[in-house]
Structures are given as C-alpha cells and as structure tokens.
Protein backbone atom coordinates (compact mmCIF):
# COMPACT_ATOMS: atom_id res chain seq x y z
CA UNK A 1 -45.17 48.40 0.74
CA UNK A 2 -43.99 46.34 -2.31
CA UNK A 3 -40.82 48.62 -2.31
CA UNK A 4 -40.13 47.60 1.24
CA UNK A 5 -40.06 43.80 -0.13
CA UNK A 6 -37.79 44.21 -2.90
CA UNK A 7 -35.66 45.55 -0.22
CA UNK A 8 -35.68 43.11 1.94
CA UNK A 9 -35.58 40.33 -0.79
CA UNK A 10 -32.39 41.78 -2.00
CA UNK A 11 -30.91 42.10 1.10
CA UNK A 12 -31.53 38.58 1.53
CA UNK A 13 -29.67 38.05 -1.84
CA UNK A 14 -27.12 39.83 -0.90
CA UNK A 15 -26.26 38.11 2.56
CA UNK A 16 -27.04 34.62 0.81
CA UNK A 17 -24.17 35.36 -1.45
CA UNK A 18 -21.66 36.36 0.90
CA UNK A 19 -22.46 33.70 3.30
CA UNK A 20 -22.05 31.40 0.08
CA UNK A 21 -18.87 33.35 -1.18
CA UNK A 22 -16.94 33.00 2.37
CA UNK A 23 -13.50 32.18 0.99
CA UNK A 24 -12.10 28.71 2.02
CA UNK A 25 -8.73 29.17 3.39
CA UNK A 26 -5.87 27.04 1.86
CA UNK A 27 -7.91 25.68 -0.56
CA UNK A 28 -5.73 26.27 -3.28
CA UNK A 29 -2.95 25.24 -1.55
CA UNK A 30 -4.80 22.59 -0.53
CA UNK A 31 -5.74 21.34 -4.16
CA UNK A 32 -1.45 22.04 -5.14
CA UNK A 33 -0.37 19.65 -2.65
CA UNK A 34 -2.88 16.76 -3.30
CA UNK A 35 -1.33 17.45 -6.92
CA UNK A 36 1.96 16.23 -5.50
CA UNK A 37 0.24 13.06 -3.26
CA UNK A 38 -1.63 11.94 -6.45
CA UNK A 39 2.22 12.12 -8.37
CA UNK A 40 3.89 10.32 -5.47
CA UNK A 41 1.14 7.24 -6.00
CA UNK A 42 1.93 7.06 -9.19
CA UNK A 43 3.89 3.80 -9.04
CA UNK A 44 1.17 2.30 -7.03
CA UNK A 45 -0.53 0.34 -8.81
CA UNK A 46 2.77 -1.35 -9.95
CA UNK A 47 3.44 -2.39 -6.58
CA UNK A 48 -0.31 -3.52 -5.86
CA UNK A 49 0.67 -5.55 -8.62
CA UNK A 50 3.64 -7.29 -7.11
CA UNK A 51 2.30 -8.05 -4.18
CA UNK A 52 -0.66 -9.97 -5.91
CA UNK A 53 1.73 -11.90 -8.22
CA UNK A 54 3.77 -13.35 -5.18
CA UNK A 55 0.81 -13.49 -2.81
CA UNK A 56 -0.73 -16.29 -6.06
CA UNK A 57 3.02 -17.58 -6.81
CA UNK A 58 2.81 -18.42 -3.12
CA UNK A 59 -0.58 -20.29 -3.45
CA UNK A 60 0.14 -21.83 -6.39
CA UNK A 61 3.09 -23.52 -4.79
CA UNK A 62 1.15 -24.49 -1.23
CA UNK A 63 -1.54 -26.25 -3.68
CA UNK A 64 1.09 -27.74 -5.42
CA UNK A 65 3.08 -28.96 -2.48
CA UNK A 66 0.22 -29.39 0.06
CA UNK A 67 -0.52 -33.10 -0.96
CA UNK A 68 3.36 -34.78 -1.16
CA UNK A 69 4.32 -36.65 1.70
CA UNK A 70 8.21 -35.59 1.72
CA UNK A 71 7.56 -31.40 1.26
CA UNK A 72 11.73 -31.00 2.60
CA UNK A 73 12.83 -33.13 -0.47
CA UNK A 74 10.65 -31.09 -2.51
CA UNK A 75 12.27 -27.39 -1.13
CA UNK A 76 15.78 -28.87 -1.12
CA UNK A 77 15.47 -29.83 -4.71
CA UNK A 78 14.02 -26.37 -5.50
CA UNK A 79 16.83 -24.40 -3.38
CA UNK A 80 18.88 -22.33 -5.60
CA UNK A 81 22.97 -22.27 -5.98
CA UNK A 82 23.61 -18.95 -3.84
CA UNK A 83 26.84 -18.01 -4.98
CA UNK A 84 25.76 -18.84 -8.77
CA UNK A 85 22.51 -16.15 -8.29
CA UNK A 86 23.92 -12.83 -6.74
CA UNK A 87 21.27 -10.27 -8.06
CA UNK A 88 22.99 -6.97 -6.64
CA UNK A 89 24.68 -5.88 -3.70
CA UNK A 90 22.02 -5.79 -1.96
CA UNK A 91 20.03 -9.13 -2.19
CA UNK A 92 20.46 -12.49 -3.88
CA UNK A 93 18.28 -14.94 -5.18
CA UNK A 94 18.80 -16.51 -2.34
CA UNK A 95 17.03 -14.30 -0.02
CA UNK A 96 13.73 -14.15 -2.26
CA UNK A 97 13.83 -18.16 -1.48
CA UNK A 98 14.10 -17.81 1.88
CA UNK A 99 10.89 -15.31 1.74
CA UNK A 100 8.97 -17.12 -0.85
CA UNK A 101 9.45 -20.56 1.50
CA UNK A 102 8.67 -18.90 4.61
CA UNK A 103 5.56 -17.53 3.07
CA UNK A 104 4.47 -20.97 1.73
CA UNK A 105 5.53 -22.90 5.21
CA UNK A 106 3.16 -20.62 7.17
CA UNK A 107 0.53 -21.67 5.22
CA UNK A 108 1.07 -25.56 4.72
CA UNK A 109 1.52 -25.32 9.01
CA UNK A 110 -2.43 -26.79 9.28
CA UNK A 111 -1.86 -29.77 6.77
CA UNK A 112 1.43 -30.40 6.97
CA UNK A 113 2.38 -34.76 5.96
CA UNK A 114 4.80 -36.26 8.49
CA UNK A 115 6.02 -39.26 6.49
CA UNK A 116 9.76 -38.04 6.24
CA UNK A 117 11.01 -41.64 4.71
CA UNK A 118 8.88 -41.15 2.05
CA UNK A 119 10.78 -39.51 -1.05
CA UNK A 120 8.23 -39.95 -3.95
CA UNK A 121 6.55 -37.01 -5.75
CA UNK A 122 5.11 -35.95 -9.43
CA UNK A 123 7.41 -34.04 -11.42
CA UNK A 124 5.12 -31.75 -12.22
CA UNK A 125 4.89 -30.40 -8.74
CA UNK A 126 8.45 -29.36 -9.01
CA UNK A 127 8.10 -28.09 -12.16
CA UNK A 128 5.12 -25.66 -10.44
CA UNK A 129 7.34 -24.74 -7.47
CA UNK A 130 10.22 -24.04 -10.08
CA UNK A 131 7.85 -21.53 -12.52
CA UNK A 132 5.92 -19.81 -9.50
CA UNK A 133 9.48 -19.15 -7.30
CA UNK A 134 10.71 -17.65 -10.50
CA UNK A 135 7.67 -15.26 -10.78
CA UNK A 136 7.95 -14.48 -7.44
CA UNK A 137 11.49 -13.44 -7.25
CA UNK A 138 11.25 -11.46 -10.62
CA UNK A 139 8.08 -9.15 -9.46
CA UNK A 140 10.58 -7.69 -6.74
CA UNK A 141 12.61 -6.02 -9.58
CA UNK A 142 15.32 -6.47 -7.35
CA UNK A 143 18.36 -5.43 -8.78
CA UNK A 144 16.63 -2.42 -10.79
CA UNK A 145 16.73 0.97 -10.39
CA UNK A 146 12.69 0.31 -10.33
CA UNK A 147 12.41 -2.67 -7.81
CA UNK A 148 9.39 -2.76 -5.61
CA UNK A 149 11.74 -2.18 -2.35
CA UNK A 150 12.70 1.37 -3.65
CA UNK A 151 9.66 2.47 -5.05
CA UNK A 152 7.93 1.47 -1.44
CA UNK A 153 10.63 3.17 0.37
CA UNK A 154 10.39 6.39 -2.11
CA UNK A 155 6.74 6.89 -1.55
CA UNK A 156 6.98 6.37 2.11
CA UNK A 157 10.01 8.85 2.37
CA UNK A 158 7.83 11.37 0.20
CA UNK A 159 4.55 10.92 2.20
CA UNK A 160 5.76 10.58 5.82
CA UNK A 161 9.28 11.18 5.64
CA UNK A 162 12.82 9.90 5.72
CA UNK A 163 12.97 6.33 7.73
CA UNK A 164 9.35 6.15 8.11
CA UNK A 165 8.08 2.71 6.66
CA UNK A 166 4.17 4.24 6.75
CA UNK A 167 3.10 6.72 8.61
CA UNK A 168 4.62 6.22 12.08
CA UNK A 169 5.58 9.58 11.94
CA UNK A 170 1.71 10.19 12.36
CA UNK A 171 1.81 8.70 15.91
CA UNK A 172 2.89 9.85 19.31
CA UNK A 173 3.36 12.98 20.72
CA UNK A 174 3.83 16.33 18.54
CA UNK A 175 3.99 19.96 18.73
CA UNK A 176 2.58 22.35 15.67
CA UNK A 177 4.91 24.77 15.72
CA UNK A 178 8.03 21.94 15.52
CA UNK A 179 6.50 20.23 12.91
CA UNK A 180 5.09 23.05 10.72
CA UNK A 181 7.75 25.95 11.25
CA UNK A 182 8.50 28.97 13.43
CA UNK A 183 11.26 31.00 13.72
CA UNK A 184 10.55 32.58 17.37
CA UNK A 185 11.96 30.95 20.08
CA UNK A 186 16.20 30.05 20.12
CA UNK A 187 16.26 27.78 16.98
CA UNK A 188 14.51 28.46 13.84
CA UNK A 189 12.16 24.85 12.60
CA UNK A 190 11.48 24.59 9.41
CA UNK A 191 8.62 22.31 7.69
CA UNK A 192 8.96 20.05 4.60
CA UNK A 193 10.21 16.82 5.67
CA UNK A 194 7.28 15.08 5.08
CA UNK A 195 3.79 16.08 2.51
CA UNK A 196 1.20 14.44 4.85
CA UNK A 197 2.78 16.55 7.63
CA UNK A 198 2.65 19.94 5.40
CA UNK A 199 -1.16 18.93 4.32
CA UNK A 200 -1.92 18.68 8.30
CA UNK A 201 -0.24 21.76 8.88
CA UNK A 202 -2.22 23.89 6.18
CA UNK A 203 -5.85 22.29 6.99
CA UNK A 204 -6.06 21.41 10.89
CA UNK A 205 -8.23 23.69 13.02
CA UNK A 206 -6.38 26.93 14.64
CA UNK A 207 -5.73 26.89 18.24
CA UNK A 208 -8.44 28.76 19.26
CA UNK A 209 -11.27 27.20 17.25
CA UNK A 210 -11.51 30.14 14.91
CA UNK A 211 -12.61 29.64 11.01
CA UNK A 212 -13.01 25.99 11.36
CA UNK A 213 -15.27 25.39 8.70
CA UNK A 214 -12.79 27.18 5.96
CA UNK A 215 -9.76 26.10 6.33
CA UNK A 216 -8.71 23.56 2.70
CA UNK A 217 -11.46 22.49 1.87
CA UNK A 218 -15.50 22.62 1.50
CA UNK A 219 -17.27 20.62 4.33
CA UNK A 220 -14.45 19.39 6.05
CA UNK A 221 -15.20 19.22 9.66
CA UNK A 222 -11.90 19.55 11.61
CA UNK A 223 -10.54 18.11 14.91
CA UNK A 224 -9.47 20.81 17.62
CA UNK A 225 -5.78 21.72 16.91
CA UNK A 226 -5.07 20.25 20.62
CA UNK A 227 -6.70 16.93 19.77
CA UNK A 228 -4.69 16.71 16.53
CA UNK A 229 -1.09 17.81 17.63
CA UNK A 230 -1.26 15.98 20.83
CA UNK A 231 -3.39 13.72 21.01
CA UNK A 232 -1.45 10.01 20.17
CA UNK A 233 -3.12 9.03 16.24
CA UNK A 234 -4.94 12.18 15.95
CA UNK A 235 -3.06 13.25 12.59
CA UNK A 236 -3.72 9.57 11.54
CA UNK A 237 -7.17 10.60 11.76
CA UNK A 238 -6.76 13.95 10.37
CA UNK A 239 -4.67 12.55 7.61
CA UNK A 240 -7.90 10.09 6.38
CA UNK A 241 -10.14 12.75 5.79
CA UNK A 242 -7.31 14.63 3.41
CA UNK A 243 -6.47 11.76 2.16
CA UNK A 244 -10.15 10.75 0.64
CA UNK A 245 -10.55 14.38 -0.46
CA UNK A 246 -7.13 14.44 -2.18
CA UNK A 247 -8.40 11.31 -3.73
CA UNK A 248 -11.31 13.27 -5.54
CA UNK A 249 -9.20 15.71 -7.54
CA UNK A 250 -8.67 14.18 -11.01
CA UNK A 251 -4.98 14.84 -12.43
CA UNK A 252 -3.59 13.71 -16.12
CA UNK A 253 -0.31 12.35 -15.70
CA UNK A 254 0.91 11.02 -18.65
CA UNK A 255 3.59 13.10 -18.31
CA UNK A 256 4.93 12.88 -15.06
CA UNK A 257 7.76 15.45 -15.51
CA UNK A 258 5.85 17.85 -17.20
CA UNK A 259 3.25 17.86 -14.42
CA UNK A 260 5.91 18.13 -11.52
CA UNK A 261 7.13 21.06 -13.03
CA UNK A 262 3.66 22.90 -13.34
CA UNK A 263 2.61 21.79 -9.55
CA UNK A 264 6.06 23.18 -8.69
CA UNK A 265 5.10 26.43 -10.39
CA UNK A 266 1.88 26.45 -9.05
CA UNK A 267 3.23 26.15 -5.37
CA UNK A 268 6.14 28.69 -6.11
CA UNK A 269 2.98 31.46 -7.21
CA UNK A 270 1.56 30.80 -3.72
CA UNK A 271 4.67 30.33 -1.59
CA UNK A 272 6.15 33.87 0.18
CA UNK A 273 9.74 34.77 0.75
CA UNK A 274 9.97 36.58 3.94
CA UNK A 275 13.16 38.63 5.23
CA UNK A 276 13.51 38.20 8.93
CA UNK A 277 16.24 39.45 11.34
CA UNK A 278 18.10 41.02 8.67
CA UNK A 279 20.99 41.80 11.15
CA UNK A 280 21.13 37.60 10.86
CA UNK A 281 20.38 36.89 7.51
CA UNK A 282 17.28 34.93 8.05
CA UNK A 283 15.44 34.28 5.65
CA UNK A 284 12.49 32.01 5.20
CA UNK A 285 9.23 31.11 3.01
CA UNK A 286 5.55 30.34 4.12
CA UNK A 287 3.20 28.63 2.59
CA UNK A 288 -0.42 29.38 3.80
CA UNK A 289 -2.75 32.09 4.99
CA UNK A 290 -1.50 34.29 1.90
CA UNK A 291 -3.42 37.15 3.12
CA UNK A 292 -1.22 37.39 6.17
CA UNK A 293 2.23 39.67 5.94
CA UNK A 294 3.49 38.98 8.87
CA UNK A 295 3.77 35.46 9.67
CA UNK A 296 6.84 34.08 11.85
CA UNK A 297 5.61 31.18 12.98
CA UNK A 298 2.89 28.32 11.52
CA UNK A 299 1.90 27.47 15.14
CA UNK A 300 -1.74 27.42 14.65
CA UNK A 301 -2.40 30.76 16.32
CA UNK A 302 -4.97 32.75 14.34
CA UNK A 303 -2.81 35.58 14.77
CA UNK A 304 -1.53 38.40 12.14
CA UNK A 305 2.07 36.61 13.09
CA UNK A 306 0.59 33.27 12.87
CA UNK A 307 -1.48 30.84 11.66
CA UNK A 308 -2.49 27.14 9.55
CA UNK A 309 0.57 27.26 7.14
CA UNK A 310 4.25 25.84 6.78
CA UNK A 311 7.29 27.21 7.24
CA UNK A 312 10.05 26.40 4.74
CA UNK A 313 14.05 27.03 4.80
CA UNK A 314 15.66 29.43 2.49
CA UNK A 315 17.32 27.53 -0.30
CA UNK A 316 20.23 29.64 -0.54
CA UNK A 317 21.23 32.37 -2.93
CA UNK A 318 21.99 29.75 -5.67
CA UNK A 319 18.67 28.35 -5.55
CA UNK A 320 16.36 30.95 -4.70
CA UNK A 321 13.70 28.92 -4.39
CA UNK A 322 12.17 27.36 -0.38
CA UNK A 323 14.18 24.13 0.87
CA UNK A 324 11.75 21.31 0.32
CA UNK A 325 13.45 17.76 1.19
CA UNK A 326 9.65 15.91 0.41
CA UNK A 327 10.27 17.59 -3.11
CA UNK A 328 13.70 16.64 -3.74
CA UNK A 329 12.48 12.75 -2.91
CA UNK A 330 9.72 13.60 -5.20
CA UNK A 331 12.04 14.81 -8.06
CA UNK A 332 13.71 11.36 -8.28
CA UNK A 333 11.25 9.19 -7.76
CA UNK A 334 9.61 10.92 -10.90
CA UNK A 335 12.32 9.96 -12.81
CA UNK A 336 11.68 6.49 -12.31
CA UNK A 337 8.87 6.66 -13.55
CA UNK A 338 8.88 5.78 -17.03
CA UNK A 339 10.94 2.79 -16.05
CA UNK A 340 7.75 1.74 -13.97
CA UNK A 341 5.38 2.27 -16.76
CA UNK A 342 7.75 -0.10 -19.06
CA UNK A 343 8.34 -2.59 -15.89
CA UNK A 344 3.91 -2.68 -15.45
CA UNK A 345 3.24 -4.16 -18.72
CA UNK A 346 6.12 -6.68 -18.14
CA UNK A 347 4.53 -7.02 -14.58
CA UNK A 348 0.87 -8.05 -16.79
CA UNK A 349 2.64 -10.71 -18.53
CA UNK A 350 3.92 -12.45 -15.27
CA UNK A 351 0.12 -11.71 -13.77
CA UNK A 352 -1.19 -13.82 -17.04
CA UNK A 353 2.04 -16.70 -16.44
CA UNK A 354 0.74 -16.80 -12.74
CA UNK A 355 -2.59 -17.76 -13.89
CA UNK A 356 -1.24 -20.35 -16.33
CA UNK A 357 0.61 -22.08 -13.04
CA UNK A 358 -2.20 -22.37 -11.20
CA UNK A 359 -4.51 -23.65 -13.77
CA UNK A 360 -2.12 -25.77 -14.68
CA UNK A 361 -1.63 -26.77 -10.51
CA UNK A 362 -5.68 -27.10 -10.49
CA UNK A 363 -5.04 -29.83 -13.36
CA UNK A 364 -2.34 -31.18 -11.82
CA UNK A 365 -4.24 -31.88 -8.46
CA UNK A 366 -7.41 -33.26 -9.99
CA UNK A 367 -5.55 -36.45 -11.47
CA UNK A 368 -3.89 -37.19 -7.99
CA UNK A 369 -5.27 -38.58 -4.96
CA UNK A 370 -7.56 -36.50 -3.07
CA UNK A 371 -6.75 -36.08 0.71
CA UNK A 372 -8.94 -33.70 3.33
CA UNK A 373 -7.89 -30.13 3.31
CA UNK A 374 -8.43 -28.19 6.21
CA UNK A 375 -8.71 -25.03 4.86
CA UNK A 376 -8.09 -22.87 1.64
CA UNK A 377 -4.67 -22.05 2.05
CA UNK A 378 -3.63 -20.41 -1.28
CA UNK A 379 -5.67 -17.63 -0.94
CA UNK A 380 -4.75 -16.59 2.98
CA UNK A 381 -3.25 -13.28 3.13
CA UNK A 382 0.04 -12.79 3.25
CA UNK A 383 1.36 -9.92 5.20
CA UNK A 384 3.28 -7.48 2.55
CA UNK A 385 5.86 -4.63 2.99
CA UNK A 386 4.14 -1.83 4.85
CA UNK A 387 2.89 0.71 2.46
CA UNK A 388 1.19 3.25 5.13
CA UNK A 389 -2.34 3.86 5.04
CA UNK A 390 -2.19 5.35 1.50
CA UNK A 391 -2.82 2.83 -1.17
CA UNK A 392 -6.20 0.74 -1.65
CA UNK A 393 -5.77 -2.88 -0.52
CA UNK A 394 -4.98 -4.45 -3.66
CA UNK A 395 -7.30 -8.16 -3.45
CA UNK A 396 -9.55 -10.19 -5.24
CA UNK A 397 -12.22 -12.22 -3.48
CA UNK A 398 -9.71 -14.20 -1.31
CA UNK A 399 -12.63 -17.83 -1.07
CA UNK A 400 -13.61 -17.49 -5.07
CA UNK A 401 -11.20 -20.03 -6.01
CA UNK A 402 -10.58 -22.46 -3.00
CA UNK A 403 -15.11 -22.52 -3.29
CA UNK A 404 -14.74 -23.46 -6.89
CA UNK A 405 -12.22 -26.26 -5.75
CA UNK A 406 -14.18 -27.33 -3.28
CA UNK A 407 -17.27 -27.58 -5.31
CA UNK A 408 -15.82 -28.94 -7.98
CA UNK A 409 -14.50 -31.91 -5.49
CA UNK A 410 -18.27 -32.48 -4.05
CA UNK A 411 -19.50 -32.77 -7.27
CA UNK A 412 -16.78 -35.14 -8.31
CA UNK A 413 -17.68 -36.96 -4.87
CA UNK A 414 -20.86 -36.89 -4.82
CA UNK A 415 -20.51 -38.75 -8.32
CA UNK A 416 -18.06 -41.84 -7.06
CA UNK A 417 -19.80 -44.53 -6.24
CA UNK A 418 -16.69 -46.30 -4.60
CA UNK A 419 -17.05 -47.33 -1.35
CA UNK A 420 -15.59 -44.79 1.54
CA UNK A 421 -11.85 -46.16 2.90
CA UNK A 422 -11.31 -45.46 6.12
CA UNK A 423 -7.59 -44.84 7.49
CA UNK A 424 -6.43 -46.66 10.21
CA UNK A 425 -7.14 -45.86 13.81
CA UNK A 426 -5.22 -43.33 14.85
CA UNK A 427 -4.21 -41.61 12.03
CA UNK A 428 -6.30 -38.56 10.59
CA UNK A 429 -7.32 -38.87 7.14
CA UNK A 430 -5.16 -36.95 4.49
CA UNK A 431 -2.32 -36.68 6.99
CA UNK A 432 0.44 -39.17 6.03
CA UNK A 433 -1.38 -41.52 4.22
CA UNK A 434 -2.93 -42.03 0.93
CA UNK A 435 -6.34 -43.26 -0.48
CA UNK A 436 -6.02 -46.22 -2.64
CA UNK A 437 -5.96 -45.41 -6.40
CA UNK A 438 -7.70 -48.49 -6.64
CA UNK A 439 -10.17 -47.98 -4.80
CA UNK A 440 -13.20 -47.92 -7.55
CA UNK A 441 -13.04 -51.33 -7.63
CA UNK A 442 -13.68 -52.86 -3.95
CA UNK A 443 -17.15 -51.66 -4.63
CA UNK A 444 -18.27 -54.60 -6.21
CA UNK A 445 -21.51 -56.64 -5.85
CA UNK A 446 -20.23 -59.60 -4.30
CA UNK A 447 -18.31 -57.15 -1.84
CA UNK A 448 -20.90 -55.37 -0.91
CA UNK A 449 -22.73 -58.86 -0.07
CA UNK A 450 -19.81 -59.97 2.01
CA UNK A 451 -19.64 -56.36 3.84
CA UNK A 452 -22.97 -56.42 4.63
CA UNK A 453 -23.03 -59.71 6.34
C-alpha cells in the first residue's frame, strides 16, 4: 500500500513540474525588445525636465505680470529683435516668444487688468519676465543636435513609427498579417517600422485562442487577436500591459552603445533567415515562435506556417543582417546620447535658476499691493509636445505653492488691522484698480469714531 503512495506522490511531482515548466513563448524575445524600449527612453527624463523648467518659467512670469495694470507694455518691452536672434534654420528666438507668451496669456485670461492708459510697472517685474523667457527658450536646445524637438520626434519615430507624434499608429483599423509580415498573398509585408508594433505582434493572442496564457510573458492575460487587430484602441490597450511589464526589467546603461550592440546580438541569436521562392530570390527573417521551420507569414495563425512573430526584410547581400528601420532610428538617436547626458546636468542648473526667479517673484510680490486672485495660475498645466503614452507624467504637486501663497497672505491679513477699502461700485476688486498703500493709517481712533456714527 505505501508503495502505491510513493507512486502516486511522484506522479504528482512529476505533473506539478511540467505544468510549472510549460515554456512561455516569446519570452525571450519578449525580454530583447523591452531591452531596446528601455534604450529608446533613455533621453526621457531630459525632456521631463524641459517641460517642467518652461511649465515654472511660465508661472514665474504670470505671478510676475499678473498684478501690473499695462501687461502689453510689459510684453512689448520684453519682445526680442527677430532678425538679431536667428537660432537655426529652423526656429528663432522669436518663435519661443511667441510660445512662451501664448502660454502665459492663457493663464492671466481670468485676471486679466484693463487699464490700458496706465504705463507704470516695477522694474523688477521685467527683470523676472527677462530671466524666466531666457530659461524657457534655452531648455528647448533648439539649435542642437540634442534639442528637445528631436529627441521627442526620435523616440516617437522609434516607438510608433515614422510621422507618428505618439502612438496614433495604435488607433483605427489594422490587419496582423500587414502589420507584422507575410509573404503569401501578391506583395510580400514586412514588419519593423515601428517597436510597439513588433512587441504586439510577438505577444497578442493567436487567432484561434490557442496558448494564451504563454505567449511573452508570465501572467499576462491577453485580448483575443480579433479584439486587438481590429478593434479601434485595442493595441493601445494591449500596448499598456507590455509597456508596465517592459518597465520591470532592470537594464545598466551607462553605456548606451555598448548595450545597443549586445541587444542587437542578442536579437540576431534569435532572429531566422529563411529562403523562400528561390526561383525569386526572396528572402526574409522571422522573429518569433523559434521552434517553428516553416513560417511564411506572422498572421497570428497557430499554424506550422504561422504564428505570433514578425516578419523582417532581407537586408541585402552587403548587410546580411534583417531590415529593421525602428533600429536604424534607434542607432542615431543613441548617438545622441552622450550629448543628452552633458545637456541634463546643464538642464539642473537652469531647474535651480528657475527656482531662484520665482523666489525671487514671491519676494517681489509680497512688497507690492495685494489685489484678489482668482485662482493659482502658475501652477495650471500647460499642455506639452505629445510624447505618446510612454513616459511618466513628469509633475510636482501642482496647489503646493499657490497654498503656501495663499496662506502666507491670510496670515499676513489676518494680522492688518487696517480698515477694509472697498472699490468703487462697479468695479471688481483687484481688477483695474489698486488698494491704497496708505491705507494703515485711515484706521485711526478718531476715524473709527467718525465711521461709526
């Protein structure tokens, strides 16, 4: 009897471990090409940093500018000499006004002064709007191989592919086969235009529902192929659950080069060379379902001939290598990047200078007048260059500072013992006219007496 247990108690073992040993397919595929998403990010937090600098160059100038009664002067005497400022080719100084006013105007909208004859204002506050346009214009980079306009447009070519500004590609109407590869049918498609698109291609469900649970990656629940290819945003969705589990694999790259070319080797170890229709030449390379020798097509099928994988173009016989355009992007963006490591400690200094201005604005506003402000408009968001889904929204608590203000003023307030001035009827208080700096002293006992009779 106790023999007939062991038995059964290894056989238990036994199909434990090869439930528990079921091999994941693509997984290390999978893990290669999140390898190349987590390079492609690499000059992200560079650009997170921009944005922030301009979003607080921005609010530095609205609380600078918020309280003068003639803002126009004020942006006329900041406006720059255009044909004295050409940055490159592309841009001028000129343009980052136009951007950094536009930006400021949208948010001075609710508390806008209308006292136009008025032409008065603290030199300081042009001094402010001088130092934070300056910061502003010189976290673009524009002008630099490096600027924030070509890094955002090389990650976005990379990711979703050429002329895609973030992930539009992901939308609409698409067919598996198109995007991922095939050679049946009249015209050969190849894959590789964009590394989302090859990630969905390895790791969405087969057409007919078959090894769901293994396909990339361990407890990833997939859509139906149907639902993904068809469906209008159902690779958006696909995309956010690769894109969290890409986001888990830890990757050294202090060498950005060096790692590029292992991830390349890696990829080339996995990625087949297949001779098809010799009597044409054709000749392709699949990446994917490595067990399977006779793939044609990366359709979806779960077929011998088919299956979750991409379909590249043959290089040529001078390259030897699969066609890649996603990698090619990738290849020169790399290169850029020890400018961007050089350019993000420059980028720290300007985030410390940024500070200084609107400390220094804080300062400034304290020892004027105070008038009501509607909201806190130096820290609204600002909308930025799209960026896709990819990167983290880059934000500090967007209320810390206007609270502190505010505080700050109530205690001040509740600490005045002046008596209230009311503006004249009609006219909203803080909106073309200004408290009394003189006001302390119409509080006075024998006022008081004469008010209250």
């Amino acid at each position: 009897m106790w023999k007939f247990k062991v038995l059964v108690a290894a056989a238990v073992v036994i199909i434990a471990a090869q439930i528990n040993s079921v091999k994941i397919v693509n997984q290390e595929e999978f893990e290669i090409l999140c390898g190349f998403v987590r390079l492609t990010l690499a000059p992200a937090p560079l650009i997170q940093l921009s944005q922030r600098i301009k979003n607080e160059a921005v609010g530095a100038a609205v609380d600078a500018i918020y309280s003068e009664p003639n803002q126009e002067h004020l942006w006329k005497k900041l406006s720059p000499n255009c044909e004295a400022h050409q940055i490159s080719d592309r841009e001028s100084v000129c343009d980052a006004y136009a951007r950094f006013k536009h930006e400021a105007e949208e948010r001075l909208k609710t508390s806008r002064l209308t006292e136009p004859e008025l032409t008065d204002y603290s030199p300081d506050v042009l001094d402010h709007l001088e130092k934070a346009f300056k910061l502003y214009q010189a976290s673009e980079l524009e002008g630099k191989q490096t600027s924030i306009v070509t890094l955002q447009e090389g990650i976005n070519s990379i990711m979703y592919g050429e002329n895609d500004s973030g992930g539009n590609s992901l939308w609409g109407d698409h067919f598996r086969n198109e995007d991922c590869g095939t050679v049946l049918g009249q015209r050969p498609k190849y894959a590789g235009g964009a590394l989302v698109t090859d990630l969905l291609c390895l790791c969405a469900q087969h057409v007919n529902g078959s090894d769901t649970k293994h396909l990339c990656c361990e407890g990833c629940s997939w859509r139906s192929n149907t639902t993904v290819w068809s469906e209008e945003g159902g690779l958006k969705l696909q995309w956010e659950i690769l894109r969290e589990k890409c986001i888990g694999y830890n990757m050294d790259l202090a060498n950005p080069k060096d790692r590029l070319k292992r991830l390349r080797e890696e990829m080339e170890c996995r990625t087949v060379p297949r001779g098809i229709g010799s009597r044409k030449g054709l000749f392709v390379y699949t990446y994917g379902e490595l067990e399977k020798r006779e793939l044609v097509s990366c359709g979806g099928e779960d077929r011998q001939d088919s299956g979750a994988c991409v379909l590249y173009e043959w290089g040529g016989t001078q390259i030897q290598t699969a066609r890649i355009p996603w990698m090619q992007r990738l290849e020169k963006l790399v290169d850029m990047l020890p400018n961007v490591s050089e350019e993000s400690d420059r980028m720290e200094k300007r985030r410390r200078q940024i500070e200084n201005i609107v400390y220094r604005v804080n300062e400034t506003s304290k020892k004027q007048p105070k008038l009501e402000k509607k909201e806190a408009l130096s820290q609204q968001d600002t909308p930025h260059p799209p960026l896709g889904d990819v990167l983290q929204t880059f934000t500090d608590n967007p209320n810390t500072e206007g609270e502190a203000r505010e505080k700050q003023q109530v205690k001040n307030d509740s600490s005045d013992k002046s008596v209230e001035i009311k503006p004249a009827e009609g006219r909203t208080p803080g909106i073309g006219i200004r408290p009394l700096k003189s006001a302390s002293k119409i509080g006075t006992p024998l006022t008081m007496f004469l008010l209250l009779l």
